[in-house]
C-alpha atoms as a PDB file:
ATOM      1  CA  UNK A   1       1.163  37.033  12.500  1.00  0.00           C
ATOM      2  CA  UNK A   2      -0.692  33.776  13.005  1.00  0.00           C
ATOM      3  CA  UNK A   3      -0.470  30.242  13.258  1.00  0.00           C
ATOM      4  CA  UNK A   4      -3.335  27.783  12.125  1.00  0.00           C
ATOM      5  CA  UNK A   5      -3.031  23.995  13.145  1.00  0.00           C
ATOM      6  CA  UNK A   6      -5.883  21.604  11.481  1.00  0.00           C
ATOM      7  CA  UNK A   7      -6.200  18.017  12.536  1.00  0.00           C
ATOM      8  CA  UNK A   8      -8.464  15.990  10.696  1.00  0.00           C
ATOM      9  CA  UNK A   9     -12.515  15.959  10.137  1.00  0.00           C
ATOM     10  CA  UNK A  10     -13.841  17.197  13.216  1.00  0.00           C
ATOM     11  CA  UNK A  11     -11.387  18.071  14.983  1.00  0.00           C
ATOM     12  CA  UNK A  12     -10.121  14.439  15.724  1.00  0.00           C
ATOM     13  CA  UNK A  13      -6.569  13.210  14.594  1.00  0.00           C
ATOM     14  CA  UNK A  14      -5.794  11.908  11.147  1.00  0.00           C
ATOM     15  CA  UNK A  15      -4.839   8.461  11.832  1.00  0.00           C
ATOM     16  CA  UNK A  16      -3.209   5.695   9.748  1.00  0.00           C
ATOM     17  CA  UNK A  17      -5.514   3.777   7.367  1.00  0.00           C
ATOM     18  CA  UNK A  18      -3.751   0.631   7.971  1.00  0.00           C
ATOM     19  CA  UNK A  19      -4.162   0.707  11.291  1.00  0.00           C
ATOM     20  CA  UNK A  20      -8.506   0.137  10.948  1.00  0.00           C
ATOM     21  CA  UNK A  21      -7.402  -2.995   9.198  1.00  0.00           C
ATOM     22  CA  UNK A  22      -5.270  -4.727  11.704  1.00  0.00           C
ATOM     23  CA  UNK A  23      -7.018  -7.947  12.297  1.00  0.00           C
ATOM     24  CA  UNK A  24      -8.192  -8.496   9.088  1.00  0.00           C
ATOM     25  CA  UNK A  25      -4.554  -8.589   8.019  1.00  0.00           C
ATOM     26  CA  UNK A  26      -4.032 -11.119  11.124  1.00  0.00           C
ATOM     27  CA  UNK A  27      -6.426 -13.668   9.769  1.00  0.00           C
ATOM     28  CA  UNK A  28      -5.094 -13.271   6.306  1.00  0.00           C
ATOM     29  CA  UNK A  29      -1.878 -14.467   7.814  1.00  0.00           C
ATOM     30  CA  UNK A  30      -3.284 -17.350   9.312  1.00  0.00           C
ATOM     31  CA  UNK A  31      -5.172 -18.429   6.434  1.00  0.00           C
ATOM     32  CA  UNK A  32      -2.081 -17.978   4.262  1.00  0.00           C
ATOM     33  CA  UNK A  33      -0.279 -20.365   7.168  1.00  0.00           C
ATOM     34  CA  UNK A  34      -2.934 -22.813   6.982  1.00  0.00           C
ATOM     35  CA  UNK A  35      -2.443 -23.247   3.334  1.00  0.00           C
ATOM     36  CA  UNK A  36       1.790 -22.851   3.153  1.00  0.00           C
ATOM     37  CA  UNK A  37       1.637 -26.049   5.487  1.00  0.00           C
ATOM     38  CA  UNK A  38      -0.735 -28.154   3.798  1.00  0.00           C
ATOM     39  CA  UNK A  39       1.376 -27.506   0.363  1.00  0.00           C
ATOM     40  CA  UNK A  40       4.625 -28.598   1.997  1.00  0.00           C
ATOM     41  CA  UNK A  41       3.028 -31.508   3.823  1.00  0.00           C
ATOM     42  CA  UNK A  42       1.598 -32.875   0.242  1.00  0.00           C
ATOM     43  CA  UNK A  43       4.232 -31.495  -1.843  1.00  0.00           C
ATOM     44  CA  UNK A  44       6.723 -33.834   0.039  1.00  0.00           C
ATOM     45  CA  UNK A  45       4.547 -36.401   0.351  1.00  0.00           C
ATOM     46  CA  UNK A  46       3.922 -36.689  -3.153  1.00  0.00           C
ATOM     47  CA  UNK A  47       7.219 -35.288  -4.552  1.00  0.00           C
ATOM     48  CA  UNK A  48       5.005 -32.828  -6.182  1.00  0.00           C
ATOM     49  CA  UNK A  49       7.058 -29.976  -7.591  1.00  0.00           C
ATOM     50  CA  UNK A  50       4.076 -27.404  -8.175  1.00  0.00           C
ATOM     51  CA  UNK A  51       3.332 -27.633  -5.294  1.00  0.00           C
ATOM     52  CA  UNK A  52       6.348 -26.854  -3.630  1.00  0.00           C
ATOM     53  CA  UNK A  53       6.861 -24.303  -5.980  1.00  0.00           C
ATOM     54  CA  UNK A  54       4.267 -22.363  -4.931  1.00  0.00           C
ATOM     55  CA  UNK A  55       4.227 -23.360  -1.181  1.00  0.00           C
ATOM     56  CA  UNK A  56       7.635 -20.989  -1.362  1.00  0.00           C
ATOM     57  CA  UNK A  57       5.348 -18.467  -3.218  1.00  0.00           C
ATOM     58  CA  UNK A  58       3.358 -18.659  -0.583  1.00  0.00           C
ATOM     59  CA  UNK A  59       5.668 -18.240   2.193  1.00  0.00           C
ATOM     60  CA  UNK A  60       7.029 -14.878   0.849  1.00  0.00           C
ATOM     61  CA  UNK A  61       3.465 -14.078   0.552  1.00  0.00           C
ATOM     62  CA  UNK A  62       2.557 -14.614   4.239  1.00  0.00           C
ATOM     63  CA  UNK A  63       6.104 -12.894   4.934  1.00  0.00           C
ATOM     64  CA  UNK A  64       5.032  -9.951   3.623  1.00  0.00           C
ATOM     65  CA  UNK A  65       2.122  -9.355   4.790  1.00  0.00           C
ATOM     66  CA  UNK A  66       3.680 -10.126   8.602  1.00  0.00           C
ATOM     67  CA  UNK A  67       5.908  -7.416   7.683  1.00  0.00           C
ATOM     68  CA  UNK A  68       2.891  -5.072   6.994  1.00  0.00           C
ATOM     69  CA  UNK A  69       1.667  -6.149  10.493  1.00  0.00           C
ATOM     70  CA  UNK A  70       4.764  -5.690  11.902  1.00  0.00           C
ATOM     71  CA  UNK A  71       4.608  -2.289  10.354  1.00  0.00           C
ATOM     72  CA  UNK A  72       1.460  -1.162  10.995  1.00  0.00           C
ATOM     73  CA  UNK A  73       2.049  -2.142  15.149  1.00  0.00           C
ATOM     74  CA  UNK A  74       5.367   0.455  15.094  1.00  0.00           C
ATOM     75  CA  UNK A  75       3.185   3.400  13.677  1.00  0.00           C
ATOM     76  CA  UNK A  76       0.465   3.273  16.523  1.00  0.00           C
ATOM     77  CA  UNK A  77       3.219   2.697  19.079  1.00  0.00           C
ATOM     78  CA  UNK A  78       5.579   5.601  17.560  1.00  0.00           C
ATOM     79  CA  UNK A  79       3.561   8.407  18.813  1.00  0.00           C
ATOM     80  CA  UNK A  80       4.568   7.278  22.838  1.00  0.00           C
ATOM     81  CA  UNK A  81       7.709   8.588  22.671  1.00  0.00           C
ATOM     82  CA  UNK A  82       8.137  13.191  22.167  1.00  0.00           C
ATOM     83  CA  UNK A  83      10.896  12.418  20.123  1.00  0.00           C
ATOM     84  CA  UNK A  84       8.926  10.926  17.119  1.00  0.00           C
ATOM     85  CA  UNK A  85       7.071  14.100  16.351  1.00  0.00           C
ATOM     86  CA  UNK A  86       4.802  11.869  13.480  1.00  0.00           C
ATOM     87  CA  UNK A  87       5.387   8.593  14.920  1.00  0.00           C
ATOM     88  CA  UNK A  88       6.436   5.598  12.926  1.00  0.00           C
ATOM     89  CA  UNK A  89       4.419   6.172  10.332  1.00  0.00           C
ATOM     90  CA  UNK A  90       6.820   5.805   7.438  1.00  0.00           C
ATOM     91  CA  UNK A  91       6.999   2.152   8.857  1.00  0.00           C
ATOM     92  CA  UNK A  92       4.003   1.138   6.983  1.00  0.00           C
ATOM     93  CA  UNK A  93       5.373   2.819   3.876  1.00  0.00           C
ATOM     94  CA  UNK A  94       9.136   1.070   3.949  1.00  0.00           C
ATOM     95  CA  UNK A  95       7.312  -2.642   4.449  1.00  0.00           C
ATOM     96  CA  UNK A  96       5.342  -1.491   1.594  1.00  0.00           C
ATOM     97  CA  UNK A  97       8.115  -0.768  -0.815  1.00  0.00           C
ATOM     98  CA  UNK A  98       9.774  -4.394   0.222  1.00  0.00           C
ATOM     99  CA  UNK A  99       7.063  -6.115  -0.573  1.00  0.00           C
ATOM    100  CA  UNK A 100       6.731  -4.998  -3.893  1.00  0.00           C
ATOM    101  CA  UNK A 101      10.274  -5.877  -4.020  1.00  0.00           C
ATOM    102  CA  UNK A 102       9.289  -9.619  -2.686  1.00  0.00           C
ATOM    103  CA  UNK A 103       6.676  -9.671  -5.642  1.00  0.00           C
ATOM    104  CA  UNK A 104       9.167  -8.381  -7.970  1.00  0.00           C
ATOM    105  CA  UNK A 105      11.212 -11.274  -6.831  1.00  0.00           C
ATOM    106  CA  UNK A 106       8.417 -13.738  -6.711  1.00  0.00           C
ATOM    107  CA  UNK A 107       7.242 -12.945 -10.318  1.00  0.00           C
ATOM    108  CA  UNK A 108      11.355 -13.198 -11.452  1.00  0.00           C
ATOM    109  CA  UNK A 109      11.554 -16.522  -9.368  1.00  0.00           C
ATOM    110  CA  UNK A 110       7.948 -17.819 -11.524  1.00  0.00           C
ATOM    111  CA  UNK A 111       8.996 -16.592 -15.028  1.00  0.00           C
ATOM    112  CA  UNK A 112      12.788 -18.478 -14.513  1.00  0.00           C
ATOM    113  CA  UNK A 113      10.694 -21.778 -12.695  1.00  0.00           C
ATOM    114  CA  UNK A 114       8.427 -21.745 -16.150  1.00  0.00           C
ATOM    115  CA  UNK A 115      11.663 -21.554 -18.461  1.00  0.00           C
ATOM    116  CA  UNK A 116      13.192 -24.605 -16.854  1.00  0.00           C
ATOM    117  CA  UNK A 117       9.970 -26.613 -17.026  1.00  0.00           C
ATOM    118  CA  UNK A 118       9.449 -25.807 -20.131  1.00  0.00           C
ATOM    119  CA  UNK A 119      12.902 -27.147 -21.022  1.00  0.00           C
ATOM    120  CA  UNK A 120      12.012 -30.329 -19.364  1.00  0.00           C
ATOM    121  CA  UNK A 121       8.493 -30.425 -17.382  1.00  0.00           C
ATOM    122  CA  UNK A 122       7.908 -32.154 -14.503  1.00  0.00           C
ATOM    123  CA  UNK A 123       5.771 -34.944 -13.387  1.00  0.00           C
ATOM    124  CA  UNK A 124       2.455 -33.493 -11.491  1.00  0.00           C
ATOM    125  CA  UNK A 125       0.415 -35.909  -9.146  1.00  0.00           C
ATOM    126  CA  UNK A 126      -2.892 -34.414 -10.767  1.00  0.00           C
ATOM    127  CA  UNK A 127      -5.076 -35.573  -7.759  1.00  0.00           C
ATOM    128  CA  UNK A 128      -3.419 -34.578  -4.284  1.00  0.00           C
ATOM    129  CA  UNK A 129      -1.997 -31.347  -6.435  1.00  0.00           C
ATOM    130  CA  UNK A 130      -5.683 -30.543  -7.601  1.00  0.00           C
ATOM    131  CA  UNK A 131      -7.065 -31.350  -3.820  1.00  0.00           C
ATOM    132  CA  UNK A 132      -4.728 -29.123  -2.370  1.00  0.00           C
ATOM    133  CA  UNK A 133      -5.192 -26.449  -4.929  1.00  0.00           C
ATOM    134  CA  UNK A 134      -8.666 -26.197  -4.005  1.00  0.00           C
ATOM    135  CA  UNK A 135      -7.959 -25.950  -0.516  1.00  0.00           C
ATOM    136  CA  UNK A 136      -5.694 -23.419  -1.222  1.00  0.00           C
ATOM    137  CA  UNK A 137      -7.717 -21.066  -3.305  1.00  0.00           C
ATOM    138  CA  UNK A 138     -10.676 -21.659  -0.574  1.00  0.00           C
ATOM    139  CA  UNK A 139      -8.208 -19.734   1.875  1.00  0.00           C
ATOM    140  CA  UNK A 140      -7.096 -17.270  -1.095  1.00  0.00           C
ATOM    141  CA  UNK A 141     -10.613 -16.327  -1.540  1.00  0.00           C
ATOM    142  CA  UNK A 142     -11.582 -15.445   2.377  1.00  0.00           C
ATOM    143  CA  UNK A 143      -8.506 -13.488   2.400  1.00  0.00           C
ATOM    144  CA  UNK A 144      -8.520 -11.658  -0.700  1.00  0.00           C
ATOM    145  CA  UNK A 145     -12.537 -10.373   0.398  1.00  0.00           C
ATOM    146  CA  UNK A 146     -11.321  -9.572   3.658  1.00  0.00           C
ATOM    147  CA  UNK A 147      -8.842  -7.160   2.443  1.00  0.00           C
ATOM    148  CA  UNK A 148     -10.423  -5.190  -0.735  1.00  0.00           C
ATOM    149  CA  UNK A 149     -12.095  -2.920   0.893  1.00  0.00           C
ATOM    150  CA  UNK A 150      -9.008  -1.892   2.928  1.00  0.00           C
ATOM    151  CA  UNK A 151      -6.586  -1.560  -0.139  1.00  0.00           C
ATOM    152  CA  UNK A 152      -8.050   1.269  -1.671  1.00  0.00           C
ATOM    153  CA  UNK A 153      -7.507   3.197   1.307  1.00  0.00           C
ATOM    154  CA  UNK A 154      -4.004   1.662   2.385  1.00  0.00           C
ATOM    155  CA  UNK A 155      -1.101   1.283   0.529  1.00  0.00           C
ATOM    156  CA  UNK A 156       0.403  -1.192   3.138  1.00  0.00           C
ATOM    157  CA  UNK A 157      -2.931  -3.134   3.054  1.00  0.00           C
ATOM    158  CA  UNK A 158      -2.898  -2.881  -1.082  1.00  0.00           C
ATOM    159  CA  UNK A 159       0.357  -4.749  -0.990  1.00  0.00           C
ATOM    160  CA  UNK A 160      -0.799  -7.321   1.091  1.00  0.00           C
ATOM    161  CA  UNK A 161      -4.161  -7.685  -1.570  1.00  0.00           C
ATOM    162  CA  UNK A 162      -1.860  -7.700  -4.234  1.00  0.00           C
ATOM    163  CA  UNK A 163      -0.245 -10.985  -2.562  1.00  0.00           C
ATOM    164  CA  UNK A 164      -3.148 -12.333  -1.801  1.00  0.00           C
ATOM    165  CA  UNK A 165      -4.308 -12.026  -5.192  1.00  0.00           C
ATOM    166  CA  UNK A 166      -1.075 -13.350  -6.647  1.00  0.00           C
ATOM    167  CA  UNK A 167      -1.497 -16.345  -4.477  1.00  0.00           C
ATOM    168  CA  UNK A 168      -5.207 -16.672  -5.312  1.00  0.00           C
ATOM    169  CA  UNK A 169      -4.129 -17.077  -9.355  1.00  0.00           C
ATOM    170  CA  UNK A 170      -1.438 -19.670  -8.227  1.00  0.00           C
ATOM    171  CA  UNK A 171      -3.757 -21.625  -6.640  1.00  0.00           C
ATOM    172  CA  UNK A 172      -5.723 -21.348  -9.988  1.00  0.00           C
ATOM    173  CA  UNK A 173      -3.130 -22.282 -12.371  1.00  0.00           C
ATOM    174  CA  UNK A 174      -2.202 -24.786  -9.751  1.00  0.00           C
ATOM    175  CA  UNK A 175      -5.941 -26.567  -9.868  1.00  0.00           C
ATOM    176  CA  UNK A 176      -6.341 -25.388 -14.049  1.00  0.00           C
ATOM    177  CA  UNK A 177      -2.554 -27.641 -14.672  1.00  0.00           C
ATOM    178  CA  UNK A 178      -3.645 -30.502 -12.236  1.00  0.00           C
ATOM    179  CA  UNK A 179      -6.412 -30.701 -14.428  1.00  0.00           C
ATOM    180  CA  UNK A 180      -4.950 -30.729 -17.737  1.00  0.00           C
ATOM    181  CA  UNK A 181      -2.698 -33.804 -16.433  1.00  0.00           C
ATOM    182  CA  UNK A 182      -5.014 -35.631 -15.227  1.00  0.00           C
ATOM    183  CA  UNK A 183      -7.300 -35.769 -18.108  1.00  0.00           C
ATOM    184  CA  UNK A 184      -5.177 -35.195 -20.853  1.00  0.00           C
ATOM    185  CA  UNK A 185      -1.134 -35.661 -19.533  1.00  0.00           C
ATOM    186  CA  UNK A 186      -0.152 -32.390 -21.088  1.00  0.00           C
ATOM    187  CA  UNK A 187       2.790 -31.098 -18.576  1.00  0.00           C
ATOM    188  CA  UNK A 188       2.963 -28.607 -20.243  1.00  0.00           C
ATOM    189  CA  UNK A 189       0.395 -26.592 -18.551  1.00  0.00           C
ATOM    190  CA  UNK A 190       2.041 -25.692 -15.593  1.00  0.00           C
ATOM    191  CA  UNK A 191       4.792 -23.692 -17.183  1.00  0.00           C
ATOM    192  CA  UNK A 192       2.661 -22.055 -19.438  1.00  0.00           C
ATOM    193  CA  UNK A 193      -0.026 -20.883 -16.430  1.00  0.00           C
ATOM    194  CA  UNK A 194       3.465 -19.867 -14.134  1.00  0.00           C
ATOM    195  CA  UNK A 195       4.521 -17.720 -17.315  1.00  0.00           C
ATOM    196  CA  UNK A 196       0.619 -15.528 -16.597  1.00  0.00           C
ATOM    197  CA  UNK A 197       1.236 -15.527 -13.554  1.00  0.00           C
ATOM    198  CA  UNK A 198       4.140 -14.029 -13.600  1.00  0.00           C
ATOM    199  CA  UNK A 199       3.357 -11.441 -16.314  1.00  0.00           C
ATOM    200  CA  UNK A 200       0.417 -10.476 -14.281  1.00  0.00           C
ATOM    201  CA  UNK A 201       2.116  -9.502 -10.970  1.00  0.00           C
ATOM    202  CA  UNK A 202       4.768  -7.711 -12.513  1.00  0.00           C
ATOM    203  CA  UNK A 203       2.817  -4.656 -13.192  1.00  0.00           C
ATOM    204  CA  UNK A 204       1.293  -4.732 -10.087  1.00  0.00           C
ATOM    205  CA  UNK A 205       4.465  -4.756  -8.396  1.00  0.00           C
ATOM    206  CA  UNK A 206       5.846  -1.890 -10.498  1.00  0.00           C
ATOM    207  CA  UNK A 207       2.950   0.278  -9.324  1.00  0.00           C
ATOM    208  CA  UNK A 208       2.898  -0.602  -5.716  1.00  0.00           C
ATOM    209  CA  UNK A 209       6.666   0.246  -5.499  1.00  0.00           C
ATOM    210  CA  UNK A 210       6.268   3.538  -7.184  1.00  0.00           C
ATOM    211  CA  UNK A 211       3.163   4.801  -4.976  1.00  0.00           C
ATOM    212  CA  UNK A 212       5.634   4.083  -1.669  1.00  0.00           C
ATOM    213  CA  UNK A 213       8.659   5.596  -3.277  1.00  0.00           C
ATOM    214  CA  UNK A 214       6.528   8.807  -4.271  1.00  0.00           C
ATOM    215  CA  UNK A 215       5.456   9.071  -0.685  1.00  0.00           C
ATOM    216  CA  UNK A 216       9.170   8.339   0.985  1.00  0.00           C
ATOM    217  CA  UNK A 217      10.167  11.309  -1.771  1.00  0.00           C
ATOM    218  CA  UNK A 218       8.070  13.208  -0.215  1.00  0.00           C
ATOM    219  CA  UNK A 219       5.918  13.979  -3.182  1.00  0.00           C
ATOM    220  CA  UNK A 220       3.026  15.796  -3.677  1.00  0.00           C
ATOM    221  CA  UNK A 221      -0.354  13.130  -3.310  1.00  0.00           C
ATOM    222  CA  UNK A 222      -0.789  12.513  -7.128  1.00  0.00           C
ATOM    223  CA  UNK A 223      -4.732  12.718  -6.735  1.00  0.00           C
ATOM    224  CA  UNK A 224      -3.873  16.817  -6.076  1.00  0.00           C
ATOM    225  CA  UNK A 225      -3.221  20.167  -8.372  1.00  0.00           C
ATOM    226  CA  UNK A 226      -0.883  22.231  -6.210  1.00  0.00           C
ATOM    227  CA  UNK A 227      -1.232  25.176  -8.387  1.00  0.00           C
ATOM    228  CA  UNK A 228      -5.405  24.676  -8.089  1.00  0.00           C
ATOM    229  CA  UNK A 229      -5.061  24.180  -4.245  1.00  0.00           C
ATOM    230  CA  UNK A 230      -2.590  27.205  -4.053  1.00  0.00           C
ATOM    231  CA  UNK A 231      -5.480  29.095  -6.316  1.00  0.00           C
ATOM    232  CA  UNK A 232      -7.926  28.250  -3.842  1.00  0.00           C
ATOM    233  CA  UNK A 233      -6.216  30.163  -1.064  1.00  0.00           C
ATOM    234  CA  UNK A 234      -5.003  33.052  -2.614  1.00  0.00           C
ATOM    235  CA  UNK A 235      -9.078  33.880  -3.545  1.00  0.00           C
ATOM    236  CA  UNK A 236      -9.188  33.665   0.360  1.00  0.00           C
ATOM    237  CA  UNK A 237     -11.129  37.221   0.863  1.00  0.00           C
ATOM    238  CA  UNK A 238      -7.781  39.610   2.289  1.00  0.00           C
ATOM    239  CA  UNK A 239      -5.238  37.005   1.123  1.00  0.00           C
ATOM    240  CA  UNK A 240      -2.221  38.786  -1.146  1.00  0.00           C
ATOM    241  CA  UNK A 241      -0.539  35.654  -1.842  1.00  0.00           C
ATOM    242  CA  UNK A 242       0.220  32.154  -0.998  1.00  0.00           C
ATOM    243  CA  UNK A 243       4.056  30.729  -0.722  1.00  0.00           C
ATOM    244  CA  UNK A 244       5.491  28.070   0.814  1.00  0.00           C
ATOM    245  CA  UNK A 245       2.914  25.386   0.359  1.00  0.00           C
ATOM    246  CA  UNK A 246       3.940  22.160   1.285  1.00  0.00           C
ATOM    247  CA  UNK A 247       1.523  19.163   0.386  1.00  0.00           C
ATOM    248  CA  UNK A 248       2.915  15.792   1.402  1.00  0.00           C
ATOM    249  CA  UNK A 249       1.764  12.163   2.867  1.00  0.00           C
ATOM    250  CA  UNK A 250       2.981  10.374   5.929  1.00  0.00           C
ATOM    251  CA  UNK A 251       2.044   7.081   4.971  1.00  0.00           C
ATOM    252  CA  UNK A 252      -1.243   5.733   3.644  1.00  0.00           C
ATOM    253  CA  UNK A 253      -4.763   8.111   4.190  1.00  0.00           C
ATOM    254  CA  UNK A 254      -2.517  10.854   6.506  1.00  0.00           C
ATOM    255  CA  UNK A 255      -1.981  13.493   4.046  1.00  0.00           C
ATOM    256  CA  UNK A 256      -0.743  16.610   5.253  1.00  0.00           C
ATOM    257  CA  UNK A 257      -0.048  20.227   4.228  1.00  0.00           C
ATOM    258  CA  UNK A 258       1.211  23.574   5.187  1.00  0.00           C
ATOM    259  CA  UNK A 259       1.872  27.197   3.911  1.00  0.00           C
ATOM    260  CA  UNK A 260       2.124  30.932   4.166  1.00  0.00           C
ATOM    261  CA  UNK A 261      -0.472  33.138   3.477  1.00  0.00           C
ATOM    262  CA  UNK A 262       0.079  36.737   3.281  1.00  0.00           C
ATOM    263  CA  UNK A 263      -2.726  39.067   4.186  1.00  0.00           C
ATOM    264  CA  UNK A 264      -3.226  42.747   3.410  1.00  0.00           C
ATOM    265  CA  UNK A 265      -3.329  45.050   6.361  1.00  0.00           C
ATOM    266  CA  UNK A 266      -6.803  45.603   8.228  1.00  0.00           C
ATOM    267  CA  UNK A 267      -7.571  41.834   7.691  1.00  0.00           C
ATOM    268  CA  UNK A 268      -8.421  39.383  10.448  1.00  0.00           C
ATOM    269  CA  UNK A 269      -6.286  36.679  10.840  1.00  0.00           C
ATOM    270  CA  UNK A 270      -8.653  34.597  12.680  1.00  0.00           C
ATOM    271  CA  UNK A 271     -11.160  34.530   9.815  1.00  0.00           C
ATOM    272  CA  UNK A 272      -8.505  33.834   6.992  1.00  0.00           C
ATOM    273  CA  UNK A 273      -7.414  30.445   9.157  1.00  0.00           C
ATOM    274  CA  UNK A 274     -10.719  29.203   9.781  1.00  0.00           C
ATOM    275  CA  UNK A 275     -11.911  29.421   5.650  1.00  0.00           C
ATOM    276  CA  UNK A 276      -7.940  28.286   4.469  1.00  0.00           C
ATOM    277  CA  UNK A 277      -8.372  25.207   7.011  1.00  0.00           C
ATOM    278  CA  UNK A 278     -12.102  24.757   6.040  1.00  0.00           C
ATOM    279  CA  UNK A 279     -10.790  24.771   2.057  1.00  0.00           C
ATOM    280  CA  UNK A 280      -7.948  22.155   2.650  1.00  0.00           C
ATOM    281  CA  UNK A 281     -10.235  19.641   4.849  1.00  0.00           C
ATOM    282  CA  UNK A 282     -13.604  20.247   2.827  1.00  0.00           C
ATOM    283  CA  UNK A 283     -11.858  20.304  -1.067  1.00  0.00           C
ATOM    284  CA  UNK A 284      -9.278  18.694  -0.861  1.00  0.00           C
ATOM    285  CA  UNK A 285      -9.348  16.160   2.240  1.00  0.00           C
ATOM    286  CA  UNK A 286      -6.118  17.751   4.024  1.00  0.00           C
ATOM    287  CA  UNK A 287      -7.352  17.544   7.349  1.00  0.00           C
ATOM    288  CA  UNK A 288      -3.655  17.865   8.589  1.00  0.00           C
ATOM    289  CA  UNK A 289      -2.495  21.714   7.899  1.00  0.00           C
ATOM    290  CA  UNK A 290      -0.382  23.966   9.799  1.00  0.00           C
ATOM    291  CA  UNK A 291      -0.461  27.499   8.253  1.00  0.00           C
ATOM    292  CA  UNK A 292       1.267  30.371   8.577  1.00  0.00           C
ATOM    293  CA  UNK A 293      -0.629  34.151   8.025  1.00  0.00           C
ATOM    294  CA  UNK A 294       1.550  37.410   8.119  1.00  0.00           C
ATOM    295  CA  UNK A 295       2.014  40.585   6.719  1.00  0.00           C
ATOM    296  CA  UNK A 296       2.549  41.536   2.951  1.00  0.00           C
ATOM    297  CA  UNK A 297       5.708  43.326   3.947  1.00  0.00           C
ATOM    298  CA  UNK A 298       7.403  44.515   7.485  1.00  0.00           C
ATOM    299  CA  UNK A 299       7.891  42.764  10.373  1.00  0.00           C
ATOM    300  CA  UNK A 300       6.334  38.999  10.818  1.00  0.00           C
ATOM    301  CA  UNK A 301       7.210  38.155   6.661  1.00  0.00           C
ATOM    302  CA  UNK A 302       8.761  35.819   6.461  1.00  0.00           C
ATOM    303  CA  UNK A 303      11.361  34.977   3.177  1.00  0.00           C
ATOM    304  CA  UNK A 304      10.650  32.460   1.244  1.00  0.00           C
ATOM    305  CA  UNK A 305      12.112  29.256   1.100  1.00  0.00           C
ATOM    306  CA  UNK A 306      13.165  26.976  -1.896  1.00  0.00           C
ATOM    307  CA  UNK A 307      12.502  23.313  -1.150  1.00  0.00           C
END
């Protein structure tokens, strides 16, 4: 019977994607500081209400994306201890699944703002709310480009986009409704821009929280067949059958797998390992796999477990 362990491409570790995007995530906080303060500072200054409105948009923004910081420092310090056999990993995956709460709550907070201002809108200083805005969606901008690239690879990193993003349209329906005041007094603007806004991070939200809460269920990456990948090793030359197989992910870009292979008698074990590790990591980008080969029957089979 034999044991095959595969880390990663080349032979090197699978390691969080978050983790590559550390300081980008840094200076998105600070940008997202620079602009919560200079909303409050105006938006009490000028007894602006849009402003303050989304100055505590903001703030759960910038909140979040601290949490995924937070997050993402646990799961490279996890591994120091024997005890935490993956590390924190999972970490990066729970701060995920609150902030998509936090935009849930956001967008709920910016749909019941728009109802009472549509009942009875506000007065907007156009000026300091449009100056601001600008200033605003300046720091939205150099914060959304520094973290696109990293959201398609981290699902921590894709939340914080996704508040970034939602900031970046506030700060647009922000400037758009200072506008419309100023040059034609319609206050009616702002509610009706917070009502998109709201409508457009919803969905987002929805499908942020359901990519964490498929990982923390432990379910199988939804890029992958299981019944193609289990194919692919059972036409491993010697192989009888494959059982057990276990695909799951850790947290975002560590995607691991293992099963049991059973190999008629007569066939090296060695060789079977090497081509089911070189189908995972090649075809199907499991660089992570611990398998099992034994016997069709006698001793070293193991039974079969239902998970």
């Amino acid at each position: 019977m034999g044991h095959g362990h595969g880390h990663g491409v080349g032979g090197k570790d699978p390691v969080s994607a978050s983790g590559a995007h550390l300081t980008r995530l840094w200076i998105a906080v600070g940008l997202g500081c620079a602009t919560l303060i200079t909303q409050v500072v105006v938006g009490l200054s000028t007894s602006s209400l849009a402003l303050l409105s989304d100055s505590a948009h903001v703030f759960t923004d910038v909140f979040g994306i601290l949490m995924a910081v937070v997050a993402i420092s646990l799961a490279r310090r996890g591994p120091a201890r024997s005890d935490r056999t993956f590390g924190l990993y999972r970490a990066e995956v729970f701060a995920a699944l609150f902030n998509a709460i936090l935009l849930f709550a956001v967008a709920g907070w910016i749909l019941y703002e728009a109802a009472q201002r549509i009942s009875d809108p506000p007065e907007v200083a156009g000026g300091p709310v449009m100056a601001v805005a600008t200033f605003g969606l300046l720091m939205n901008i150099a914060a959304f480009l520094l973290l696109r690239s990293g959201a398609k690879e981290s699902l921590n990193v894709r939340g914080a986009y996704l508040e970034v993003m939602a900031d970046m349209l506030g700060s647009v329906g922000v400037l758009i409704s200072g506008l419309v005041t100023v040059l034609f007094g319609w206050r009616y603007a702002d509610p009706v821009i917070g009502v998109a806004i709201g409508l457009f991070v919803l969905p987002r939200a929805y499908s942020l929280g359901r990519s964490a809460l498929r990982i923390l269920l432990q379910h199988a990456p939804a890029r992958l067949d299981i019944d193609e990948v289990t194919a692919a090793l059972a036409a491993v030359d010697g192989v009888q059958d494959v059982h057990d197989l276990h695909v799951w992910t850790l947290t975002s870009g560590m995607e691991v797998a293992s099963a049991h292979m059973a190999v008629r008698d007569g066939v090296e074990h060695a060789v079977v390992l090497a081509r089911a590790r070189e189908i995972l990591a090649d075809r199907y980008g499991l660089g992570h796999a611990t398998i099992q080969v034994e016997p069709v029957q006698g001793q070293g089979r193991c039974s079969e477990l239902s998970w």
